[in-house]
C-alpha atoms as a PDB file:
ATOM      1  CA  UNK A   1       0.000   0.000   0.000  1.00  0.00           C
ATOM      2  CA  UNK A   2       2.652   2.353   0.556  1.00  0.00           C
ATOM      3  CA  UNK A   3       3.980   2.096  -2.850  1.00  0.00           C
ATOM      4  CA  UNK A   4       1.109   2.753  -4.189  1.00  0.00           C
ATOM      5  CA  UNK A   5       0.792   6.296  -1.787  1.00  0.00           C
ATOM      6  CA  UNK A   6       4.562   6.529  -3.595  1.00  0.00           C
ATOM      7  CA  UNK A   7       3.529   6.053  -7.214  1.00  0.00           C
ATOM      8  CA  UNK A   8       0.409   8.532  -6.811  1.00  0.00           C
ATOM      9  CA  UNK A   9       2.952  10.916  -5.424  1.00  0.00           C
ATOM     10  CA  UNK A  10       5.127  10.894  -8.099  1.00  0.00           C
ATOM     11  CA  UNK A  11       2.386  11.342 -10.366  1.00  0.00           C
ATOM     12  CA  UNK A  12       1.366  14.372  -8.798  1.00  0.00           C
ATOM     13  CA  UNK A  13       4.662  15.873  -8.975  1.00  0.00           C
ATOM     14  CA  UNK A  14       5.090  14.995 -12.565  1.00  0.00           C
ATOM     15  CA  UNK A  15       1.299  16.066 -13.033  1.00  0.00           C
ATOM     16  CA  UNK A  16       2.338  19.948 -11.542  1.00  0.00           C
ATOM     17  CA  UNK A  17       5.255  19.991 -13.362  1.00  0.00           C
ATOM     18  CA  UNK A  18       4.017  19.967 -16.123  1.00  0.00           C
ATOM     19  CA  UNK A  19       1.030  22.561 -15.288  1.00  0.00           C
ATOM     20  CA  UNK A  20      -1.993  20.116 -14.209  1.00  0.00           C
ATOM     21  CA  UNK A  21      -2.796  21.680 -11.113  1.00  0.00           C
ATOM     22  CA  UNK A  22      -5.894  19.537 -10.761  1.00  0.00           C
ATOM     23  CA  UNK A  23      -4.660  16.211 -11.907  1.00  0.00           C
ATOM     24  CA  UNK A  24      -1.520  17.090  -9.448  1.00  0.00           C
ATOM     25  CA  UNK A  25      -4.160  17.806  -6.335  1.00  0.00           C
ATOM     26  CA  UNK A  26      -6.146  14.965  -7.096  1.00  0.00           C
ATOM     27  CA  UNK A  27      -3.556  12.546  -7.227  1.00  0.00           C
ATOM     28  CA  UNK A  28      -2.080  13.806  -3.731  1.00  0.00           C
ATOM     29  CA  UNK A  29      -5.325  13.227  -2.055  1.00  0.00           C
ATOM     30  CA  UNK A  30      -5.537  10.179  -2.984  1.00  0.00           C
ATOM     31  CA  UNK A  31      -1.759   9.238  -1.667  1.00  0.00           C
ATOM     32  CA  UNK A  32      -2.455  11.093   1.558  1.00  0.00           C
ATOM     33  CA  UNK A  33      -5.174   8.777   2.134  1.00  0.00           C
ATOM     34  CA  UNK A  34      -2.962   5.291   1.218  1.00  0.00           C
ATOM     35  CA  UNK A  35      -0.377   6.727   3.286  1.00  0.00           C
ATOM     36  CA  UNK A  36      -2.956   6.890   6.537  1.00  0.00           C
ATOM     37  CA  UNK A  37      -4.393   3.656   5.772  1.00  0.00           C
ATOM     38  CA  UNK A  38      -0.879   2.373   5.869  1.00  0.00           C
ATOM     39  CA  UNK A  39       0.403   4.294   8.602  1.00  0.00           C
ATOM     40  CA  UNK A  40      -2.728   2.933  10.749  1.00  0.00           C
ATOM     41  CA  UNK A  41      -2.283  -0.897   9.474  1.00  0.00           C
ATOM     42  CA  UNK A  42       0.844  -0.946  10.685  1.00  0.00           C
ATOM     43  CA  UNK A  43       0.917   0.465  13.589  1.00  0.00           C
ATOM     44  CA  UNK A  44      -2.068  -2.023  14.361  1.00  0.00           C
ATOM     45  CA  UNK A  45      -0.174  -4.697  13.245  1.00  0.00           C
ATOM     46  CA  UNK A  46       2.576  -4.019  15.229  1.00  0.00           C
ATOM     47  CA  UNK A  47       0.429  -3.813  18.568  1.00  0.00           C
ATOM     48  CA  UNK A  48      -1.511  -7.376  17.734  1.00  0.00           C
ATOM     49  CA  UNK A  49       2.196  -8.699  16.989  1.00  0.00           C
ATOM     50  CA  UNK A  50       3.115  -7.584  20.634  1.00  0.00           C
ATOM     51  CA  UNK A  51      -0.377  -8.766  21.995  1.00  0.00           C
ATOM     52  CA  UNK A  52      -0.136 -11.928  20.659  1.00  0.00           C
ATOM     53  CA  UNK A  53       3.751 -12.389  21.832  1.00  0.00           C
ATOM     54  CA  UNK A  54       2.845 -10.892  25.170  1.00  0.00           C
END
């Protein structure tokens, strides 16, 4: 998941540099979101990995 938050990020920056401002904001949203939705998976991965060790 967090490559794909990568590859939507690099599309954005390609996207404004070349001038399509809404393509560009579009595609950021959308990797801000895969990058929370990672960020929150693993973190609660991490915490059922130390419950289930514990």
């Amino acid at each position: 998941m967090l490559h794909y938050a990568v590859v939507f990020f690099v599309i954005a920056l390609i996207a404004a540099l070349f001038g399509f401002g809404g393509i560009a904001a579009g595609a950021v949203g959308i990797a801000k979101i895969l990058f929370v939705v990672f960020a929150v998976l693993a973190v609660a991965s991490f915490l059922f990995g130390l419950l289930r060790k514990g």
